[in-house]
Protein backbone atom coordinates (compact mmCIF):
# COMPACT_ATOMS: atom_id res chain seq x y z
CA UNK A 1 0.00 0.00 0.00
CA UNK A 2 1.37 3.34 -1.22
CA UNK A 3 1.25 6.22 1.35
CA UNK A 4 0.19 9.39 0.10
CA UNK A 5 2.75 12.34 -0.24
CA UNK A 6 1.69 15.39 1.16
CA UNK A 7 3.54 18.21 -0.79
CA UNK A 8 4.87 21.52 2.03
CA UNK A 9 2.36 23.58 2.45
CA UNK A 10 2.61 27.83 2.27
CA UNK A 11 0.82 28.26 5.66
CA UNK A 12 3.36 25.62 7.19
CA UNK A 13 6.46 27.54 6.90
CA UNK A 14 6.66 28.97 10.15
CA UNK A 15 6.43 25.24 11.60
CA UNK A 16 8.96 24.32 9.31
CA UNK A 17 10.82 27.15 10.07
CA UNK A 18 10.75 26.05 13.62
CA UNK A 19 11.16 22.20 13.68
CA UNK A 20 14.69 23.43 10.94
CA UNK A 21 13.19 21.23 7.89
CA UNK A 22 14.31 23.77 5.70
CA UNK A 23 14.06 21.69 3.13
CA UNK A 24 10.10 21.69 3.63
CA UNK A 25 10.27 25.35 3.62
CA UNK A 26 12.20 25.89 0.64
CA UNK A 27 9.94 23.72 -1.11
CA UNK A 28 6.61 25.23 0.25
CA UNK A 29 7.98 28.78 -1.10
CA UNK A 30 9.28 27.39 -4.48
CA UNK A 31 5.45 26.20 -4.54
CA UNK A 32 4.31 29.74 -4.24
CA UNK A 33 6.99 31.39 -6.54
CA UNK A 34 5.82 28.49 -9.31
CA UNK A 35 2.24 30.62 -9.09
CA UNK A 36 3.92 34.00 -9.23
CA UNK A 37 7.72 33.89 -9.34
CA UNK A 38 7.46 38.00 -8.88
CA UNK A 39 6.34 38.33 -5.26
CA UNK A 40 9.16 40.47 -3.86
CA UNK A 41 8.53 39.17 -0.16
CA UNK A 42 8.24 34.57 -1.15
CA UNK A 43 11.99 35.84 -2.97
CA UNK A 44 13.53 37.17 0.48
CA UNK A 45 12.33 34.23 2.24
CA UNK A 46 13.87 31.92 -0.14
CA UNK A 47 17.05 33.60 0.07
CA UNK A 48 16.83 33.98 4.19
CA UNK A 49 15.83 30.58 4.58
CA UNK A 50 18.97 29.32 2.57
CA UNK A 51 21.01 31.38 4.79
CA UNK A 52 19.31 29.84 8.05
CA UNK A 53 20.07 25.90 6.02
CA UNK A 54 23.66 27.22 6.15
CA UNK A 55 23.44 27.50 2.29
CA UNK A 56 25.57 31.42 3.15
CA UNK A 57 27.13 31.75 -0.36
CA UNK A 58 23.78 30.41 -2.29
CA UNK A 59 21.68 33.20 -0.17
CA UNK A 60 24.15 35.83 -0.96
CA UNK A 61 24.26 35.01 -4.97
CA UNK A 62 20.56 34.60 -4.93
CA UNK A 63 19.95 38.31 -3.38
CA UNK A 64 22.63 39.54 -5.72
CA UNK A 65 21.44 38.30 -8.60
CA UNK A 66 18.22 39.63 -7.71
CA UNK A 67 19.01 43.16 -6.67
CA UNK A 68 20.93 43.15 -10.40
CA UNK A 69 17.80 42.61 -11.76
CA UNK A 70 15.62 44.61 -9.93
CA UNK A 71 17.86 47.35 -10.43
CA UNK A 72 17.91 47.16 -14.37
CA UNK A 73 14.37 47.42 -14.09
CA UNK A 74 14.46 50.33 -12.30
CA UNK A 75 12.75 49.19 -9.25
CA UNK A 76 16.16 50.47 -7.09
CA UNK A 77 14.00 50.42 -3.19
CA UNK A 78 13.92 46.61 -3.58
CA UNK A 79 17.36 46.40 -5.00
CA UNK A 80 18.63 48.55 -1.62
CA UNK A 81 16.63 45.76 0.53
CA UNK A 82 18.18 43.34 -1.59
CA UNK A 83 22.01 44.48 -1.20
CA UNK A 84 21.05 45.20 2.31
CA UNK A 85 20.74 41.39 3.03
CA UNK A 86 23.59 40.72 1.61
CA UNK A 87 25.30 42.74 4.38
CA UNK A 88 23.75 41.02 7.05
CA UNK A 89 25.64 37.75 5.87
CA UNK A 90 28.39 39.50 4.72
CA UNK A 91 29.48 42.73 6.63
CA UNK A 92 32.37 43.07 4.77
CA UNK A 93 31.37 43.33 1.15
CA UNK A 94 31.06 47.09 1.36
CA UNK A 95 31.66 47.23 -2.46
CA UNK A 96 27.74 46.41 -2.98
CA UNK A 97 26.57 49.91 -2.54
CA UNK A 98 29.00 51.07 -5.27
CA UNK A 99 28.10 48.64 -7.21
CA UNK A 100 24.53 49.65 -6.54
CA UNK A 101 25.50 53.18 -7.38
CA UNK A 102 27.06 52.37 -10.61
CA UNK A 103 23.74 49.78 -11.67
CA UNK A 104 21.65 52.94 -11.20
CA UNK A 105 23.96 55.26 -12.79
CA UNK A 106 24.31 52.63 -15.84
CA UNK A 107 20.21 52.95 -15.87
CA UNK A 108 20.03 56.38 -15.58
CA UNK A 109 22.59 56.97 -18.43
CA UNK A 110 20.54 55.07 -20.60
CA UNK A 111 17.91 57.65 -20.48
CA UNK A 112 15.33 55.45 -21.57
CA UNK A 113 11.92 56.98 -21.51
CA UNK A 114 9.67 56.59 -18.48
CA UNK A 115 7.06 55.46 -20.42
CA UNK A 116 9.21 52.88 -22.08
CA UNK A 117 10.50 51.45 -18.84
CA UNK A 118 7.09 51.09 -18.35
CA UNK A 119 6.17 49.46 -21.09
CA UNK A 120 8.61 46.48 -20.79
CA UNK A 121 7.81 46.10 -17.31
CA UNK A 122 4.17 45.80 -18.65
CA UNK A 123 5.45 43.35 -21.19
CA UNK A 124 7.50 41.25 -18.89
CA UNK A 125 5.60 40.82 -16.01
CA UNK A 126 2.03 38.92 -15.95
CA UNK A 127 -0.41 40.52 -13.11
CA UNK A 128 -2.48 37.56 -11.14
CA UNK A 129 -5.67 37.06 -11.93
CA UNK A 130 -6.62 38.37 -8.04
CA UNK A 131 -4.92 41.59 -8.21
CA UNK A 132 -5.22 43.39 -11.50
CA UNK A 133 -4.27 46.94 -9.50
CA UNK A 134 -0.66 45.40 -9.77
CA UNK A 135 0.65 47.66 -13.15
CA UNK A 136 -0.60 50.61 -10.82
CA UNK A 137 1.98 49.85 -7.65
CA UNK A 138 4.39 48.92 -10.38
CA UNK A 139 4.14 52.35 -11.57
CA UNK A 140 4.36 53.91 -7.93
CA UNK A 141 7.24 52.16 -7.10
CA UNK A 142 9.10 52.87 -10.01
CA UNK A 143 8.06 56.80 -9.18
CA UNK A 144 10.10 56.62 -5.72
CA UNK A 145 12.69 54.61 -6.87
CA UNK A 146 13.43 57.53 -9.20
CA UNK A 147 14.40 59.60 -6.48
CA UNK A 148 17.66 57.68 -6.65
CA UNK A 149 18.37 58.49 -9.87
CA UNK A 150 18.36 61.62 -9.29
CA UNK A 151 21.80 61.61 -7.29
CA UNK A 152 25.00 61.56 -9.00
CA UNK A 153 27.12 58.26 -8.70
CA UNK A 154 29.61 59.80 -5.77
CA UNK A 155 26.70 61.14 -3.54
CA UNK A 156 24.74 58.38 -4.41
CA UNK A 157 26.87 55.87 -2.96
CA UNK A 158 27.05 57.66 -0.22
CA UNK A 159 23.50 58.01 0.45
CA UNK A 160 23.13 54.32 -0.10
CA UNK A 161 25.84 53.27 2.51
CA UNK A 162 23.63 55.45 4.76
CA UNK A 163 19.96 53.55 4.37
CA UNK A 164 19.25 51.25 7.18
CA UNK A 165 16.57 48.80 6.08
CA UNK A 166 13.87 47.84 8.27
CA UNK A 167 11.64 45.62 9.16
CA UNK A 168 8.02 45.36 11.54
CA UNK A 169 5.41 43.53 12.32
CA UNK A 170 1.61 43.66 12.04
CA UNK A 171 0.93 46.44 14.59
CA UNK A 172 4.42 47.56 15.12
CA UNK A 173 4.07 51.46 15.73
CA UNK A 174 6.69 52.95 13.32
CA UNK A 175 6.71 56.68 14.22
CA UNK A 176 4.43 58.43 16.82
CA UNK A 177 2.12 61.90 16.15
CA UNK A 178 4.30 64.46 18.17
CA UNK A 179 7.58 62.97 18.44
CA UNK A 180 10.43 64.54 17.05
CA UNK A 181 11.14 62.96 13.61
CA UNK A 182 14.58 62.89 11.82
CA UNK A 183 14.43 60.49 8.84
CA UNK A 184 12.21 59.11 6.30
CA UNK A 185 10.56 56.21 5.31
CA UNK A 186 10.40 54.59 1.73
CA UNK A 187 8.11 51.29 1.85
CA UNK A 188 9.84 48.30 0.17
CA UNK A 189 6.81 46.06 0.63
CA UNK A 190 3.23 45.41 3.00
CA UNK A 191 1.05 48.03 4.31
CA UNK A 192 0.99 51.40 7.05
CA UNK A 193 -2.05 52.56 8.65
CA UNK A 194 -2.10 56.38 9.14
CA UNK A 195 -3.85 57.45 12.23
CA UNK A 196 -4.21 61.59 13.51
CA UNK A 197 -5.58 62.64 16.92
CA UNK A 198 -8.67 63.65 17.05
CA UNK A 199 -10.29 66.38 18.98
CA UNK A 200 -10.79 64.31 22.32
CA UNK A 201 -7.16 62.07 21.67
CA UNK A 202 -8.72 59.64 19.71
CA UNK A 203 -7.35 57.94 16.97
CA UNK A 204 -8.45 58.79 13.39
CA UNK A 205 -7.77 56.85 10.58
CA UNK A 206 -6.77 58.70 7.85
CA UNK A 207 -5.13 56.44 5.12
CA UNK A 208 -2.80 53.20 4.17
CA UNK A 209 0.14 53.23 2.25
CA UNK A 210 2.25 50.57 0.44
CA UNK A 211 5.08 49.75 -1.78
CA UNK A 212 6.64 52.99 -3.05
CA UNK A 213 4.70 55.55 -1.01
CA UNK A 214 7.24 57.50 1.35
CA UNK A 215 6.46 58.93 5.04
CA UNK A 216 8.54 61.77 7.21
CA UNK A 217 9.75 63.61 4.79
CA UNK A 218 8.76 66.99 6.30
CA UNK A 219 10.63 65.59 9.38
CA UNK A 220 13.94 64.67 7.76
CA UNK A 221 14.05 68.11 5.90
CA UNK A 222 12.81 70.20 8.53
CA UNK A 223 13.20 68.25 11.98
CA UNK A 224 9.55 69.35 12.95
CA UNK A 225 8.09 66.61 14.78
CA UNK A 226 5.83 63.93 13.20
CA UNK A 227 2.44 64.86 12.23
CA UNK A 228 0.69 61.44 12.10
CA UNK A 229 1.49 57.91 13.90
CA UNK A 230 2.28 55.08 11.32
CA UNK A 231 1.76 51.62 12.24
CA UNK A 232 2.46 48.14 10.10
CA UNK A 233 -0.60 46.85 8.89
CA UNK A 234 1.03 43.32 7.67
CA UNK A 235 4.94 42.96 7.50
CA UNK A 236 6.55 45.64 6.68
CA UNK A 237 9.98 46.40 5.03
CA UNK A 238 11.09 50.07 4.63
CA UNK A 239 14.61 51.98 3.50
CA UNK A 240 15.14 54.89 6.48
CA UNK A 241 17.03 57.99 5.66
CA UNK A 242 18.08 59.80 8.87
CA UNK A 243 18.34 63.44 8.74
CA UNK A 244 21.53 63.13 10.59
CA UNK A 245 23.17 61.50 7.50
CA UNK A 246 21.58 63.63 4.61
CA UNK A 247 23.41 66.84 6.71
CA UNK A 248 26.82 64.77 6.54
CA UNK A 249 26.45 64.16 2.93
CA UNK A 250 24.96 67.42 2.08
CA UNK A 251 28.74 69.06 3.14
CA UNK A 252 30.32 67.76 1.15
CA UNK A 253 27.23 67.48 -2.16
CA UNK A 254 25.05 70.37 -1.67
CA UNK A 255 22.99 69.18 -4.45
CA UNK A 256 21.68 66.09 -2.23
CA UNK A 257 19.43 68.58 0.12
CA UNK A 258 18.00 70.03 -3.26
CA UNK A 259 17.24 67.05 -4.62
CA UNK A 260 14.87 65.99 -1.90
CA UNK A 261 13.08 69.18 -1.46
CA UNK A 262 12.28 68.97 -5.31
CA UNK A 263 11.35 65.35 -5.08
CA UNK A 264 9.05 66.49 -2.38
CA UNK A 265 7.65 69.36 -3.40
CA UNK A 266 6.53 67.16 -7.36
CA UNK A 267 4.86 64.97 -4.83
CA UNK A 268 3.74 66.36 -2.25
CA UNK A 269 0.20 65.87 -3.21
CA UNK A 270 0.33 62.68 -2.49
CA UNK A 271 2.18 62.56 1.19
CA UNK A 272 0.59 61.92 4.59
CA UNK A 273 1.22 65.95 5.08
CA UNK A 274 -1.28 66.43 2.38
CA UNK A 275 -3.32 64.05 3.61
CA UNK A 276 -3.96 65.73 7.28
CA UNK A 277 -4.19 69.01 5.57
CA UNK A 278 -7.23 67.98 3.79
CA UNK A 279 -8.67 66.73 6.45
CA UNK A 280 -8.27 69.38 8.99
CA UNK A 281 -9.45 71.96 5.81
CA UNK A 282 -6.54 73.63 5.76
């Protein structure tokens, strides 16, 4: 009598990840990547869980080879995350962020149009069936990660080496209304909840923000304290920017400082700012 094989299931990994049968796990997240080999967050656990299986080289070529592509694409956030793992297992392969630098230099140079970057991501990627808004985020995260571009290769590199990635939980409070804030947020991947006091302390939802949307700007340019709190709605992973660091840099590139008040200012429609503005009527 046969016994039936029972293939590793998605909503198993943690177990797996427990009990160490990462082979289980690597094969329940190959399972998922089969249905949609794009989904940023099923890639860093495959490369994370080959670290954890002692696999150290294999999980550093796998998020290499990754952030390469991600940068040619132009998505350059998820490329940071990506070279940012690559430091946790490797703290001495500093040369990533120039080689970061010069992959987004190389792109920028290029000087393909936006709306032909566009198009080939259109072309290359296939959206599932269950979330047709995906060309949408594709577009908004391509939007942030053009901030990037916008630095030249020297200062870039600089301001690369000076991103700390981060990561939170569902209900992790990531910056609180009223506290001084010195550094902003660019969303790599899940969901923020945006919450205001109200008039008697309560707290008032006022939006949720995803992959490509940034938060504290206002406080890393101006050091005025933070005008909403933010907390993860799933699992989050952001790139922070501390005011601290954009100063240092600044000293030495001026043209760093103007760069992000002109990124903020073409979108600054479309930041929690603007957001609590319209709903307080001002």
């Amino acid at each position: 009598m046969k016994l039936g094989f029972s293939r590793p299931r998605i909503e198993n990994l943690d177990r797996y990840l427990a009990d160490r049968e990462y082979d289980k796990a690597l094969a329940a997240v190959a399972g998922e990547l089969r249905k949609n080999p794009r989904q940023f967050n099923m890639l860093l656990r495959q490369a994370e869980i080959l670290g954890l299986a002692g696999n150290r080289q294999q999980a550093i070529s796998v998020y290499r080879e990754l952030a390469e592509k991600y940068a040619r694409d132009g998505f350059y956030a998820k490329a940071i995350a990506l070279y940012k793992k690559v430091l946790r297992l490797a703290p001495d392969l500093e040369e990533v962020h120039a080689e970061l630098a010069r992959l987004i230099e190389e792109d920028r140079q290029s000087r393909r149009p936006f709306e032909e970057r566009m198009a080939a991501a259109a072309r290359t990627v296939e959206p599932p069936a269950e979330a047709p808004e995906r060309p949408a985020e594709e577009f908004k995260e391509l939007r942030a990660s053009a901030l990037f571009a916008s630095f030249r290769e020297q200062a870039l590199e600089q301001i690369l080496t000076s991103t700390s990635l981060r990561s939170y939980q569902e209900g992790d409070i990531i910056v609180t209304e009223g506290e001084i804030g010195s550094s902003l947020f660019l969303i790599v991947s899940g969901e923020v909840k945006v919450f205001t006091r109200g008039e008697r302390g309560e707290h008032v939802p006022l939006a949720e923000l995803g992959a490509g949307d940034f938060f504290g700007e206002v406080s890393l340019l101006t050091g005025k304290p933070r005008t909403a709190t933010i907390t993860a709605k799933n699992a989050v992973i952001a790139i922070e920017l501390s005011k601290h660091d954009v100063d240092r840099i600044s000293a030495e590139h001026p043209e760093v400082r103007s760069v992000l008040e002109d990124f903020y200012q073409r979108r600054a429609h479309e930041t929690v700012e603007a957001v609590i503005r319209r709903m307080r009527g001002e």
